[in-house]
Protein backbone atom coordinates (compact mmCIF):
# COMPACT_ATOMS: atom_id res chain seq x y z
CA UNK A 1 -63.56 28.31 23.76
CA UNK A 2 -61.99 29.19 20.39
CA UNK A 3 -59.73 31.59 21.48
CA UNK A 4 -58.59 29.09 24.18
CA UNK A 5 -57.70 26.92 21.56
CA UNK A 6 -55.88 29.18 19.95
CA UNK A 7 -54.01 29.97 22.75
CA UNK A 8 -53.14 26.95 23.77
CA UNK A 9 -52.10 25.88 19.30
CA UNK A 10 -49.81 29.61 20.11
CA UNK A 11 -48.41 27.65 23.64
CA UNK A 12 -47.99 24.27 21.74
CA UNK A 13 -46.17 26.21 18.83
CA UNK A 14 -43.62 28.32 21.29
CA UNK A 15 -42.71 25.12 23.54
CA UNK A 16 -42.07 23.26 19.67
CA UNK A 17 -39.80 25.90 18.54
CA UNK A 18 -37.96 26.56 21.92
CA UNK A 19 -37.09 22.58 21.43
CA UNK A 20 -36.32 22.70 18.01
CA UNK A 21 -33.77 25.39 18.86
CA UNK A 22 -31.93 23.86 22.26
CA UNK A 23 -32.17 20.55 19.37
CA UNK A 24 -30.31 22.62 17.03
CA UNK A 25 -27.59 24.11 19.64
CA UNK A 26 -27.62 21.10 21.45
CA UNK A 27 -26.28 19.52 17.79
CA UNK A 28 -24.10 21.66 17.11
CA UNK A 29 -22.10 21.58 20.41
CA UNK A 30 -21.72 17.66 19.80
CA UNK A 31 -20.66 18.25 16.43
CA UNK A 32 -18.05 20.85 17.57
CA UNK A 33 -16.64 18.35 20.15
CA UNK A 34 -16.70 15.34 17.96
CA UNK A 35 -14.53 17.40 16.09
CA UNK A 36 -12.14 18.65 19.00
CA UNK A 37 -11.60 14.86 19.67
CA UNK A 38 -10.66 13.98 16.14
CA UNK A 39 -8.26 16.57 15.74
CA UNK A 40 -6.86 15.71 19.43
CA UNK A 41 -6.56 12.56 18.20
CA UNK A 42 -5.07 12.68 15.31
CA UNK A 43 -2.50 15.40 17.45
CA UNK A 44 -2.04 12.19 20.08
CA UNK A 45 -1.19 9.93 17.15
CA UNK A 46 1.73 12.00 16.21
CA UNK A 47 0.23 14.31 13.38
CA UNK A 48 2.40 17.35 13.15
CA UNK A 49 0.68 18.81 11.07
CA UNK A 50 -2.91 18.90 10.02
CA UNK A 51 -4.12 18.47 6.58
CA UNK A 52 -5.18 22.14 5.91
CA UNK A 53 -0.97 22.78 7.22
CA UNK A 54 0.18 20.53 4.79
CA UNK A 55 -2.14 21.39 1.67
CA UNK A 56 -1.42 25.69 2.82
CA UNK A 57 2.71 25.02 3.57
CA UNK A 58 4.98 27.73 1.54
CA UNK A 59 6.57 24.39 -0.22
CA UNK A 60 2.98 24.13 -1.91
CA UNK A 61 2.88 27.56 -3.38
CA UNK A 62 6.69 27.14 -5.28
CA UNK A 63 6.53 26.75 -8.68
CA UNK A 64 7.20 23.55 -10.00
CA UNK A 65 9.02 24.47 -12.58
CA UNK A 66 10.99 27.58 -11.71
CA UNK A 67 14.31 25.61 -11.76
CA UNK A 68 13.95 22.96 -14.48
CA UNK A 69 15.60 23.12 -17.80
CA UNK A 70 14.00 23.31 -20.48
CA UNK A 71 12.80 21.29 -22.82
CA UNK A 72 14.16 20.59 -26.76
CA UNK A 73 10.82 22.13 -28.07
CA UNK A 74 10.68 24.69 -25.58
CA UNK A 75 14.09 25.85 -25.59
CA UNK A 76 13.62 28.84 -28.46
CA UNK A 77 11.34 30.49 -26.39
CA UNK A 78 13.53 29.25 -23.03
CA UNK A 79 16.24 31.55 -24.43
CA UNK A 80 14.23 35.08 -25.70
């Protein structure tokens, strides 16, 4: 009788863990289409470019500064 029980607490265990895990996938494909449409969407809407393009474009990585003049206090040092 015990060991019945405890083969049937092992069952109960296996069947709650093989439906935790198809939850878990089952999640995670939603999640990956959810986020499919959005960026489909925000293509359809006329988005060139996503946000990571924009923030990762070569225009980002130029100095700021490499072409302005300097300033009155910085000028000794502008010169050396």
């Amino acid at each position: 009788m015990e060991q019945k029980c405890q083969q049937r607490a092992s069952v109960q265990h296996e069947e709650q863990a093989q439906n935790f895990a198809a939850h878990q996938i089952a999640t995670s494909q939603l999640i990956s289409i959810d986020f499919a449409n959005a960026v489909e969407a925000s293509r359809s809407r006329g988005a060139h470019k996503s946000h990571f393009d924009t923030i990762h474009s070569s225009a980002s990585h130029e100095m700021p500064y490499e072409n302005a003049e300097p300033t009155r206090a910085g000028a000794a040092n502008w010169n050396e």
